[in-house]
PDB file of N, CA and C in Angstrom:
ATOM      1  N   UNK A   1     -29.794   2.209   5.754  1.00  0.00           N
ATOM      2  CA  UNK A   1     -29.578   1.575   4.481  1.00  0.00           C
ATOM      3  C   UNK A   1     -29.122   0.156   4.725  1.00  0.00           C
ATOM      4  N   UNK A   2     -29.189  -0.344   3.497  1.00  0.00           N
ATOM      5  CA  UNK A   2     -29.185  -2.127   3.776  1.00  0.00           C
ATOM      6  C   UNK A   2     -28.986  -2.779   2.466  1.00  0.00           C
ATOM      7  N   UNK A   3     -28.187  -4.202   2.554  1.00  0.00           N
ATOM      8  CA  UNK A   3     -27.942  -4.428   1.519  1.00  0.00           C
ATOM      9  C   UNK A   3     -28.493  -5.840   1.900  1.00  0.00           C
ATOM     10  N   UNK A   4     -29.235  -6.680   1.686  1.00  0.00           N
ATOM     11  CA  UNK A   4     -29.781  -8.239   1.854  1.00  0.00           C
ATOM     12  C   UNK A   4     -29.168  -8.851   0.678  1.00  0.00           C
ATOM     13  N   UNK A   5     -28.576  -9.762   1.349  1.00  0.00           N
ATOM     14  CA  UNK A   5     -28.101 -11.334  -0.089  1.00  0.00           C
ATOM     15  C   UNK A   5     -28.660 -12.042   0.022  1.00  0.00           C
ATOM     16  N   UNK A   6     -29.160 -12.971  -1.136  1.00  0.00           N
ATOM     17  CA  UNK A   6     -29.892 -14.269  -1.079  1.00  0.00           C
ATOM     18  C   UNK A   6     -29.495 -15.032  -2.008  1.00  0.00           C
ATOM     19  N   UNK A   7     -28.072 -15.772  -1.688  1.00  0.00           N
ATOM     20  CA  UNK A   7     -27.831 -16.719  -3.216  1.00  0.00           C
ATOM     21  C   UNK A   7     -28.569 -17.586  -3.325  1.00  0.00           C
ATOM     22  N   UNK A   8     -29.029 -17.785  -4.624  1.00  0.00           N
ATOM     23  CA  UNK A   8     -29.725 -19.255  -5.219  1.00  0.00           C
ATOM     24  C   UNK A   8     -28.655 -19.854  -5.640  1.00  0.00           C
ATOM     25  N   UNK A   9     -29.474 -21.099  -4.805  1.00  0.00           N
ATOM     26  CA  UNK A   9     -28.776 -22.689  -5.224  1.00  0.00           C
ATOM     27  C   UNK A   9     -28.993 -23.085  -6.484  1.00  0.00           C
ATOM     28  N   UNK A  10     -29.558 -22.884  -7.298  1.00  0.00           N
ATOM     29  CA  UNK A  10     -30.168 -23.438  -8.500  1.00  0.00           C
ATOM     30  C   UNK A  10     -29.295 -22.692  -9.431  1.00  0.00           C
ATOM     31  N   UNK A  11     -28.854 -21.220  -9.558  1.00  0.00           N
ATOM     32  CA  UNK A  11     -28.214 -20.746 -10.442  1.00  0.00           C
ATOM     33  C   UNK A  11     -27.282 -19.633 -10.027  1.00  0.00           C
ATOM     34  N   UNK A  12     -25.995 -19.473 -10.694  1.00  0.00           N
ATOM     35  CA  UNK A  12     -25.366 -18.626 -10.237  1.00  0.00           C
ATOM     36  C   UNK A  12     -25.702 -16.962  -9.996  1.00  0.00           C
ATOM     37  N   UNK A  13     -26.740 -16.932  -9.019  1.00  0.00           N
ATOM     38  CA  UNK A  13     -27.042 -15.539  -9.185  1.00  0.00           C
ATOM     39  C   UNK A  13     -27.698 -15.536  -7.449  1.00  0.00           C
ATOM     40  N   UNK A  14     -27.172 -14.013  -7.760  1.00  0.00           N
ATOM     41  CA  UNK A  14     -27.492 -13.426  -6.397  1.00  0.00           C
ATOM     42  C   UNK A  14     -28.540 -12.109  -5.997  1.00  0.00           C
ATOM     43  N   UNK A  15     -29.898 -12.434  -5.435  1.00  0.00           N
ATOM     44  CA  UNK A  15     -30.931 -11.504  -5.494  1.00  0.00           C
ATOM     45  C   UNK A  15     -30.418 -10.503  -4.198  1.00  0.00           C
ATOM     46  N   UNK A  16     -30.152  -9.273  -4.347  1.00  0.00           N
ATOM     47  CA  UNK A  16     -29.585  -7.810  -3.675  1.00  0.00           C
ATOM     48  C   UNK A  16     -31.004  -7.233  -3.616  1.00  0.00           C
ATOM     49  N   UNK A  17     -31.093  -7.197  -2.091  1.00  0.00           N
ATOM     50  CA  UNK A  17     -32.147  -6.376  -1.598  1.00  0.00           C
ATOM     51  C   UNK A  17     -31.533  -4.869  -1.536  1.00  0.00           C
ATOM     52  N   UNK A  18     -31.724  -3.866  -2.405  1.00  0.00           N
ATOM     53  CA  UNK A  18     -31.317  -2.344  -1.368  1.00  0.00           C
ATOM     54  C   UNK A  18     -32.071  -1.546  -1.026  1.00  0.00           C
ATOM     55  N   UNK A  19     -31.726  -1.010   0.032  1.00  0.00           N
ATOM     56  CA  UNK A  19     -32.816  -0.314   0.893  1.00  0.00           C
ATOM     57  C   UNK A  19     -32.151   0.853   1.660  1.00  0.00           C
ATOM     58  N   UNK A  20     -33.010   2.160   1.407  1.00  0.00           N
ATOM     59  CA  UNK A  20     -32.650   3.412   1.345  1.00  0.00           C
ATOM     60  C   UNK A  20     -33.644   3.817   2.464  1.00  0.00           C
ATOM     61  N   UNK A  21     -33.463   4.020   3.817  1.00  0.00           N
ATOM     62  CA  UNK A  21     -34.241   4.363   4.927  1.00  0.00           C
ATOM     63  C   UNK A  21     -34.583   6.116   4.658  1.00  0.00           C
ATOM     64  N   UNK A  22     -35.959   6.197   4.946  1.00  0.00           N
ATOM     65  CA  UNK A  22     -37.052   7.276   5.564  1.00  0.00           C
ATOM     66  C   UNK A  22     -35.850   8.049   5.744  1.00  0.00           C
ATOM     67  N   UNK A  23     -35.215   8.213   6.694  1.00  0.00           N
ATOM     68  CA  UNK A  23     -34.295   9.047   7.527  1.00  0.00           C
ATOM     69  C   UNK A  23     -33.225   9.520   6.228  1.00  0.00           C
ATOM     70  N   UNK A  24     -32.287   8.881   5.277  1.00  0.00           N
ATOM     71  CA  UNK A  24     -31.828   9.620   4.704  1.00  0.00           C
ATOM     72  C   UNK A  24     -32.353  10.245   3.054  1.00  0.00           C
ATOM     73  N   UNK A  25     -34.127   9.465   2.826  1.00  0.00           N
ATOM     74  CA  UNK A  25     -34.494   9.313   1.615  1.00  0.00           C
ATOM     75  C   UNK A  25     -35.184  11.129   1.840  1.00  0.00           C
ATOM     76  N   UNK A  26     -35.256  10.855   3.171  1.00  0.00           N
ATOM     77  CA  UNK A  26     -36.147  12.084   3.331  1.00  0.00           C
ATOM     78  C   UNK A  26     -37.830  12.362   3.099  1.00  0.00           C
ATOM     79  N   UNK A  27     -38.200  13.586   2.320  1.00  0.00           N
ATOM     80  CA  UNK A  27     -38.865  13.456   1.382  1.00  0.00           C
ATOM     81  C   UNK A  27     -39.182  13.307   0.245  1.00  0.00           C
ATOM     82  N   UNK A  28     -38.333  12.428  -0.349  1.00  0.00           N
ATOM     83  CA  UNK A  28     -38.050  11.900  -1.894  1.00  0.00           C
ATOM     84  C   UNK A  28     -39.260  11.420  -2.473  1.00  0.00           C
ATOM     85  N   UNK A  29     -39.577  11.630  -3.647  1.00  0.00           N
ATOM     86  CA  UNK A  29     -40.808  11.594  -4.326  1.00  0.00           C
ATOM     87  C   UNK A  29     -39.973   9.770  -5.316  1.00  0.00           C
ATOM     88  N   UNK A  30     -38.734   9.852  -5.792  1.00  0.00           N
ATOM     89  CA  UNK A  30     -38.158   8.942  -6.430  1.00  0.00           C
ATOM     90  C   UNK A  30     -36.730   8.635  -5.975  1.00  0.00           C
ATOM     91  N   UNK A  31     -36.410   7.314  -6.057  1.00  0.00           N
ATOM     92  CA  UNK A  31     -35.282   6.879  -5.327  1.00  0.00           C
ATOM     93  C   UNK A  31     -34.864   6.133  -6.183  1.00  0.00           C
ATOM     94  N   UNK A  32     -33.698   6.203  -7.589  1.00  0.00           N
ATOM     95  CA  UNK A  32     -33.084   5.289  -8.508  1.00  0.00           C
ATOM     96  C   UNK A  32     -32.398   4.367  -8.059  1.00  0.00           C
ATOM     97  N   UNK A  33     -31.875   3.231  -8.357  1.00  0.00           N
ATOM     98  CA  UNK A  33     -30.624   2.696  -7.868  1.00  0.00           C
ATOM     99  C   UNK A  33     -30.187   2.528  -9.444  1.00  0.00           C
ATOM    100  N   UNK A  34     -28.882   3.216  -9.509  1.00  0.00           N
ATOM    101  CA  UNK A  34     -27.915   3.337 -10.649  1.00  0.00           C
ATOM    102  C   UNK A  34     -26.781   2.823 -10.270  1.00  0.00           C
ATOM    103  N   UNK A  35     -26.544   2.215 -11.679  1.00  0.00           N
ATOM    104  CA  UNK A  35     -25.001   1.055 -11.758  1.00  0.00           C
ATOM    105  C   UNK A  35     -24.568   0.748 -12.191  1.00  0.00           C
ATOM    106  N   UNK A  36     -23.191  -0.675 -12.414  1.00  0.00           N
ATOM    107  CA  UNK A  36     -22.724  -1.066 -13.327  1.00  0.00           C
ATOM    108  C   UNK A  36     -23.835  -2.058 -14.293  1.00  0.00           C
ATOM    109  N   UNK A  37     -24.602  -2.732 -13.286  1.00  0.00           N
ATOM    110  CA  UNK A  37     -25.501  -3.415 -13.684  1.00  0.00           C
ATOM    111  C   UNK A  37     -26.887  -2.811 -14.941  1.00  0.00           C
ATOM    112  N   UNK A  38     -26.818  -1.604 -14.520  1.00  0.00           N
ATOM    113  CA  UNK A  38     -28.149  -1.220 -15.542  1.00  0.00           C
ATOM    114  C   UNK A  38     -27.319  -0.333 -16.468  1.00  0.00           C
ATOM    115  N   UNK A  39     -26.121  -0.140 -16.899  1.00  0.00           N
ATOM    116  CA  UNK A  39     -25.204   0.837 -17.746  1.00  0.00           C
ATOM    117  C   UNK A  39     -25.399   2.480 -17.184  1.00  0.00           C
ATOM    118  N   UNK A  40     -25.720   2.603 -16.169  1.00  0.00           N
ATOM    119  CA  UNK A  40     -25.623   3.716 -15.486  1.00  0.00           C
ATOM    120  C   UNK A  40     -26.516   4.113 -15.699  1.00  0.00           C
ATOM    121  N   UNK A  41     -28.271   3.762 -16.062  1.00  0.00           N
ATOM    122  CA  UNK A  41     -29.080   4.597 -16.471  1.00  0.00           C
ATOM    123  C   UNK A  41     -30.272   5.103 -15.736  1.00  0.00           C
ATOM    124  N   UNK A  42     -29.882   6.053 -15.656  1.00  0.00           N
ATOM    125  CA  UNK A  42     -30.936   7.041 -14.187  1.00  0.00           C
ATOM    126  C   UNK A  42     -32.643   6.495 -14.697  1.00  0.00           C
ATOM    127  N   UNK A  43     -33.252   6.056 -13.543  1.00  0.00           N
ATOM    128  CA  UNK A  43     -35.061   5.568 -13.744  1.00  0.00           C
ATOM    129  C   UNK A  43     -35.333   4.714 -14.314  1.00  0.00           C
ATOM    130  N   UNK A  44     -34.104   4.005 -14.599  1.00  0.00           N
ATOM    131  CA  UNK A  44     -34.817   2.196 -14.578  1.00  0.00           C
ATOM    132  C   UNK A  44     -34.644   1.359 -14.053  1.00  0.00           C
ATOM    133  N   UNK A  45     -34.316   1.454 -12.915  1.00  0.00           N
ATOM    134  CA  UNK A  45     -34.668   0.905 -11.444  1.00  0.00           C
ATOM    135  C   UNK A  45     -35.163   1.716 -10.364  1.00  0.00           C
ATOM    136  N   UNK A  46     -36.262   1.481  -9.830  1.00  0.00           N
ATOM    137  CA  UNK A  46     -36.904   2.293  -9.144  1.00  0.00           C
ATOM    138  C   UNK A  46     -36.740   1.901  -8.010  1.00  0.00           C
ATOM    139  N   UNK A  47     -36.483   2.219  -6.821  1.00  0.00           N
ATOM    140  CA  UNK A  47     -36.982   1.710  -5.661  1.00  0.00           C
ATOM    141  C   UNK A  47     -38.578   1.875  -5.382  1.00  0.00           C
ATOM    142  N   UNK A  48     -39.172   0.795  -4.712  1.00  0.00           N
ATOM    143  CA  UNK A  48     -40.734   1.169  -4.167  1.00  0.00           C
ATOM    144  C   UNK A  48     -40.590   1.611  -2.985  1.00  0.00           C
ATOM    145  N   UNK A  49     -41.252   2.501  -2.717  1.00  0.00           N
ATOM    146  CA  UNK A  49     -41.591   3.030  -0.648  1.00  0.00           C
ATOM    147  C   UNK A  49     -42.398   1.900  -0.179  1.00  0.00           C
ATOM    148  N   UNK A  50     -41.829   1.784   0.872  1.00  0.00           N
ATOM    149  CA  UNK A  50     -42.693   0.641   1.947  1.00  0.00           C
ATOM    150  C   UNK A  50     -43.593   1.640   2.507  1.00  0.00           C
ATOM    151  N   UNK A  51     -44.233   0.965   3.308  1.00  0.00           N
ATOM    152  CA  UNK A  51     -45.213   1.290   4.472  1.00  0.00           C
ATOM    153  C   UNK A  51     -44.878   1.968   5.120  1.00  0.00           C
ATOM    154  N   UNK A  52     -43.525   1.452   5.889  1.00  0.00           N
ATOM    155  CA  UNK A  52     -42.923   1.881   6.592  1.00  0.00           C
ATOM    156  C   UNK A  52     -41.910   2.911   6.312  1.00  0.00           C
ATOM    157  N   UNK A  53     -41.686   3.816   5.192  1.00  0.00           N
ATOM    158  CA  UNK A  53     -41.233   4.898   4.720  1.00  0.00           C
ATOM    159  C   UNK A  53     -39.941   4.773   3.851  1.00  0.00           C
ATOM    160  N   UNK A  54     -39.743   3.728   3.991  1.00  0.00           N
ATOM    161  CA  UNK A  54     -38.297   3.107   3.100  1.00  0.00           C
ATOM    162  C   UNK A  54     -38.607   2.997   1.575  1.00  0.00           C
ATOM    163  N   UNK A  55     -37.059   3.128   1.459  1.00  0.00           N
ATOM    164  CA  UNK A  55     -37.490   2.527  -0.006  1.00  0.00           C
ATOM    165  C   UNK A  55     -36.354   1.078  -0.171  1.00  0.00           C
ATOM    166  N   UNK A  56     -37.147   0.238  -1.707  1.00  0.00           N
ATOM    167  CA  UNK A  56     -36.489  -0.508  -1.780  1.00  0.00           C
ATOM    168  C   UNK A  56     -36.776  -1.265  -3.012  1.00  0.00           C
ATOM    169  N   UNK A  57     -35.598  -2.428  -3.547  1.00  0.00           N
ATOM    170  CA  UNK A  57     -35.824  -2.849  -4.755  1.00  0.00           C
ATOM    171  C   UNK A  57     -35.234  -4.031  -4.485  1.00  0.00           C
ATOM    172  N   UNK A  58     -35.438  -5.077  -5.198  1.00  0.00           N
ATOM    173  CA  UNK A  58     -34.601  -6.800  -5.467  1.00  0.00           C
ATOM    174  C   UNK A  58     -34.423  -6.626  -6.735  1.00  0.00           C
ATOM    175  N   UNK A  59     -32.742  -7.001  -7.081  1.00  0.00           N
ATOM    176  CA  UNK A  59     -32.155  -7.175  -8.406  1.00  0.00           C
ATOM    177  C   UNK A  59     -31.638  -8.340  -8.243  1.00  0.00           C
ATOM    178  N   UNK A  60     -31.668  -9.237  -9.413  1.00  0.00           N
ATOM    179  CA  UNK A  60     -30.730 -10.635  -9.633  1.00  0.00           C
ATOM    180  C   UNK A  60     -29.189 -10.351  -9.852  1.00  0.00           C
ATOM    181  N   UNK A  61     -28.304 -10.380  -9.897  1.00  0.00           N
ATOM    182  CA  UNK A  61     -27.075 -10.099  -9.799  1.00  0.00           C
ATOM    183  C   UNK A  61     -26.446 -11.650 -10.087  1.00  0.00           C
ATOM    184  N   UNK A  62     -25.488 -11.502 -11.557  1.00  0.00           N
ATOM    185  CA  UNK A  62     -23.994 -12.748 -10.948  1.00  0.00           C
ATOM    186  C   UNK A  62     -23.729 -12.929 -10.041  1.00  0.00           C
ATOM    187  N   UNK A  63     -22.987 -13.700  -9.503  1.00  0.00           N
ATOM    188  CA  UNK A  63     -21.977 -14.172  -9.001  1.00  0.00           C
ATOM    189  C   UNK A  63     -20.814 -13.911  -9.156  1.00  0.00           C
ATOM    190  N   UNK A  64     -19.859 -13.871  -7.912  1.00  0.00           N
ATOM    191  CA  UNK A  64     -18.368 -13.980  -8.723  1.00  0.00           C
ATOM    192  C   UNK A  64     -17.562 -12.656  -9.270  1.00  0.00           C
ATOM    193  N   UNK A  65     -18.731 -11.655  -8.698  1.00  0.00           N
ATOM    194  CA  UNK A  65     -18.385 -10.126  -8.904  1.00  0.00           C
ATOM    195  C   UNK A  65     -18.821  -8.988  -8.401  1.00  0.00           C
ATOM    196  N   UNK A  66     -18.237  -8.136  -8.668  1.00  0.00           N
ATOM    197  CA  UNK A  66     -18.380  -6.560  -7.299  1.00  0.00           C
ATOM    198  C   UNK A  66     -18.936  -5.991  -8.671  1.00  0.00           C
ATOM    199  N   UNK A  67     -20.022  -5.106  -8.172  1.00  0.00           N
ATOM    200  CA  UNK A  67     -20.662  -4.208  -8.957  1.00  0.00           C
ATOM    201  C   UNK A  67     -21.056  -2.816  -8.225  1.00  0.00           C
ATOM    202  N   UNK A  68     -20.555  -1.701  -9.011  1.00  0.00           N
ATOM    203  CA  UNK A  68     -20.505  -0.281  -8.396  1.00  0.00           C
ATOM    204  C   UNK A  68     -21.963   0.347  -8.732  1.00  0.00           C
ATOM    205  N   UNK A  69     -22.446   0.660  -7.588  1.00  0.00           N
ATOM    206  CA  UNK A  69     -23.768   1.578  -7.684  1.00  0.00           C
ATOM    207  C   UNK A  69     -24.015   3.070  -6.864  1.00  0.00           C
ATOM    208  N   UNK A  70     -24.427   3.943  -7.038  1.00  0.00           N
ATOM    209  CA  UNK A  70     -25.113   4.733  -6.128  1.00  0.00           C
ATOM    210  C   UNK A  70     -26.628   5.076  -6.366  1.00  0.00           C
ATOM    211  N   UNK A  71     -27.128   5.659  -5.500  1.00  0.00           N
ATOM    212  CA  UNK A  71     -28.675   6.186  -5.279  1.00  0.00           C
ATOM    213  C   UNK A  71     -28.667   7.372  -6.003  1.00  0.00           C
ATOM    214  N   UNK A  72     -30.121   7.766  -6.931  1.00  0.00           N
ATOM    215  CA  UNK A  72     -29.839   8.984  -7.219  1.00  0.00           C
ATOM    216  C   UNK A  72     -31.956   9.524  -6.414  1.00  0.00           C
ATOM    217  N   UNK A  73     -31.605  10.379  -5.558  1.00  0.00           N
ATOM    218  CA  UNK A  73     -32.933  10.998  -5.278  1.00  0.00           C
ATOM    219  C   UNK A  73     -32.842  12.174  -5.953  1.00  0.00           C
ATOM    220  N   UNK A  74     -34.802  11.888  -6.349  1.00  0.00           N
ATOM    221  CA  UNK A  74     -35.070  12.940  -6.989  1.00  0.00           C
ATOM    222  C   UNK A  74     -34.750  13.384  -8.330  1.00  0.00           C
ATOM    223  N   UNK A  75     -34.196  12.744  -8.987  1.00  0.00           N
ATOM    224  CA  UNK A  75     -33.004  12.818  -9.757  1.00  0.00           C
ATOM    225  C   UNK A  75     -32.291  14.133  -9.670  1.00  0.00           C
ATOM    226  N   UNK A  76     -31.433  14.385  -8.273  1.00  0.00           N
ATOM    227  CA  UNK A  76     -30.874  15.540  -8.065  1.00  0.00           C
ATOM    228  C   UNK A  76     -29.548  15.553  -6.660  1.00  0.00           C
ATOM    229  N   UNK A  77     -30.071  14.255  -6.213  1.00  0.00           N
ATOM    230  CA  UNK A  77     -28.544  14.011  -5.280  1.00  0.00           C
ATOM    231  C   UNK A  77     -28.392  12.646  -5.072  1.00  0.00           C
ATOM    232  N   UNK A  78     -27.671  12.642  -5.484  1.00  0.00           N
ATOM    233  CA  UNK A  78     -26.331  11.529  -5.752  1.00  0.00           C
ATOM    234  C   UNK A  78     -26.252  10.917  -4.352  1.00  0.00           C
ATOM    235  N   UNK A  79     -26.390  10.080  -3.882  1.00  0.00           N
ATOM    236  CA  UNK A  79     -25.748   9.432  -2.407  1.00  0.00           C
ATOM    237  C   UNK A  79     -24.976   7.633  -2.579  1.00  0.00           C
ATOM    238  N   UNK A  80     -24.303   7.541  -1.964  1.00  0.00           N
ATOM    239  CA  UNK A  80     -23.643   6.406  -1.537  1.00  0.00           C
ATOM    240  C   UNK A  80     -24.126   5.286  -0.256  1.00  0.00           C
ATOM    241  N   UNK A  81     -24.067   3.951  -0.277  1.00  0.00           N
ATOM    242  CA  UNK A  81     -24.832   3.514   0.097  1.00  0.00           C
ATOM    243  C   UNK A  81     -23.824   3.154   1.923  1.00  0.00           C
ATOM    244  N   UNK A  82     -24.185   3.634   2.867  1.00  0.00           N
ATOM    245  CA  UNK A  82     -23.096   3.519   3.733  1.00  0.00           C
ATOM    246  C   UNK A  82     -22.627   1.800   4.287  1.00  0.00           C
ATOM    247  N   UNK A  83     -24.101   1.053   3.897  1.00  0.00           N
ATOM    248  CA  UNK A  83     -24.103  -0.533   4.251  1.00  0.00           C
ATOM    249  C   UNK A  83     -22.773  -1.009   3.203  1.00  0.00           C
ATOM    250  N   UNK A  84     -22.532  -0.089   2.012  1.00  0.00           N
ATOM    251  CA  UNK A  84     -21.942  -1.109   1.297  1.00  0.00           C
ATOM    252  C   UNK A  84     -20.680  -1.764   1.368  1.00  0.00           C
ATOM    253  N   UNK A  85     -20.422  -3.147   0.700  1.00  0.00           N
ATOM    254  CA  UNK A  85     -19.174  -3.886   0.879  1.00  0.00           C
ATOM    255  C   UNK A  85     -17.991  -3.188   1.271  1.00  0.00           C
ATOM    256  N   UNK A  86     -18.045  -1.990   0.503  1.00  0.00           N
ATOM    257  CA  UNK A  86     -16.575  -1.120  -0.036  1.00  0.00           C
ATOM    258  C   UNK A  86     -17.438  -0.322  -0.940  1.00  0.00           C
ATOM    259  N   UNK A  87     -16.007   0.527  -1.093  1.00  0.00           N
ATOM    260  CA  UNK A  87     -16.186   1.374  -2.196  1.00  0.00           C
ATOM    261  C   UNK A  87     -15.064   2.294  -3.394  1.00  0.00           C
ATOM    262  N   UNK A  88     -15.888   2.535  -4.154  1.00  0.00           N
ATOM    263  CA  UNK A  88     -14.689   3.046  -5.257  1.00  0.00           C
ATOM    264  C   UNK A  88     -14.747   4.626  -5.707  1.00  0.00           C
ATOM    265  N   UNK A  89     -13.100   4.648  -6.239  1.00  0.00           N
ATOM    266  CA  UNK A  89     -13.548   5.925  -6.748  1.00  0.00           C
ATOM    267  C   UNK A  89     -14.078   6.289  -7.808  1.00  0.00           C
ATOM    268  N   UNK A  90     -14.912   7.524  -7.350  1.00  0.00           N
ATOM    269  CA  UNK A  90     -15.824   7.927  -8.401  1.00  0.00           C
ATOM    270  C   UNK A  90     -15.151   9.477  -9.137  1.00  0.00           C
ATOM    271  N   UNK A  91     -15.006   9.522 -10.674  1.00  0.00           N
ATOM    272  CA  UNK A  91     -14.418  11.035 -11.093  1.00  0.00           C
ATOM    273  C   UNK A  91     -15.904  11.475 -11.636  1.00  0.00           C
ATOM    274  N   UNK A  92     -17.008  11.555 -11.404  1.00  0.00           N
ATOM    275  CA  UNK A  92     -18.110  12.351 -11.695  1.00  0.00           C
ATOM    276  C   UNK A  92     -18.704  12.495 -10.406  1.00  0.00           C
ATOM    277  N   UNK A  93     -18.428  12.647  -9.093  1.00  0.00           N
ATOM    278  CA  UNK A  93     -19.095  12.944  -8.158  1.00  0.00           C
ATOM    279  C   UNK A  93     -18.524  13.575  -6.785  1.00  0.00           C
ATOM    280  N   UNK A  94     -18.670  13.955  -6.098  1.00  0.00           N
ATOM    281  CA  UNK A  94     -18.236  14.664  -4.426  1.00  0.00           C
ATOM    282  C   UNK A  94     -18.444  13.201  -3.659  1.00  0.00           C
ATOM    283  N   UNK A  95     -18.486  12.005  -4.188  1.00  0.00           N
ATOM    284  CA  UNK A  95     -18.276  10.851  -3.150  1.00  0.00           C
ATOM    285  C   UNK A  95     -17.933   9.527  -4.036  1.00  0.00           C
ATOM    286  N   UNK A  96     -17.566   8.515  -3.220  1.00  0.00           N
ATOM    287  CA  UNK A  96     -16.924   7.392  -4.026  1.00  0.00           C
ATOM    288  C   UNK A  96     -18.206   6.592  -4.455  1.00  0.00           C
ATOM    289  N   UNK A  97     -17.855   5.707  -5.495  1.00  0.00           N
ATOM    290  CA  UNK A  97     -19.034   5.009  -5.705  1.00  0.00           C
ATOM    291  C   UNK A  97     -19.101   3.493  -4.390  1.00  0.00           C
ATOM    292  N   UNK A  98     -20.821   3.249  -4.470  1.00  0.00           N
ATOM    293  CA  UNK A  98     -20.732   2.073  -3.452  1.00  0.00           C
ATOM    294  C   UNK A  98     -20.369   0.516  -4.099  1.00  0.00           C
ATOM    295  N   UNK A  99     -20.131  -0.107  -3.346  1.00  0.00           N
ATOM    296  CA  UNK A  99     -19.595  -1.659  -4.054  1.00  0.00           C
ATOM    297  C   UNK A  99     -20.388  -2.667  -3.602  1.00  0.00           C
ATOM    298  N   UNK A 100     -20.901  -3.459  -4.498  1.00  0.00           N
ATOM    299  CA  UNK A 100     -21.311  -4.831  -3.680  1.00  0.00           C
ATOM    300  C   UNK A 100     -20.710  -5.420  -4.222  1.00  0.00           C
ATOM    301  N   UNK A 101     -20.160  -6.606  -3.276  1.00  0.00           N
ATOM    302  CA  UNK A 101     -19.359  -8.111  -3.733  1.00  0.00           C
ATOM    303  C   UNK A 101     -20.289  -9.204  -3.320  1.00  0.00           C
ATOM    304  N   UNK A 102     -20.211 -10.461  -4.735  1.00  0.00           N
ATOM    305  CA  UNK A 102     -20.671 -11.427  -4.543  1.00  0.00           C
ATOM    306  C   UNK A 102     -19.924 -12.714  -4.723  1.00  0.00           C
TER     307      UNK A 102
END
């Protein structure tokens, strides 16, 4: 798993690569990324599968702030992202939520 930053100079925002490797996606047919950013809403962010068996997505993101996400495969298990900044606690799950800071 992987988290890529790319701030733009032009505006306060930060494009977040995440990326959910073959190895723990498994055989996942769908790979969400759920968050503070999308109001928690499962399948509207998709990750795409690479070539190479990964999955992955680019979101624009503020600046200037930590935003809590996890993965949902399949829509049936919940995972945490191990690349991430930090992390928080979560009271709806068996793991903390992941953090990115920008």
């Amino acid at each position: 798993m992987s988290l890529g930053k790319k701030f733009l100079k032009s505006k306060p925002v930060c494009k977040v690569t995440f990326t959910v490797d073959k190895e723990l996606a498994k055989d996942a047919v769908t790979v969400s990324l759920v968050g503070e950013f999308n109001g928690w809403e499962t399948g509207t962010t998709l990750l795409k599968k690479q070539k190479n068996g990964n999955f992955s997505v680019s979101v624009d993101l503020e600046t200037g702030r930590e935003y809590q996400f996890r993965y949902l495969i399949d829509d049936t298990t919940w995972i945490s992202d191990p690349a991430a900044d930090k992390y928080a606690f979560s009271p709806f799950g068996d793991c903390d939520n992941s953090v990115v800071a920008l």
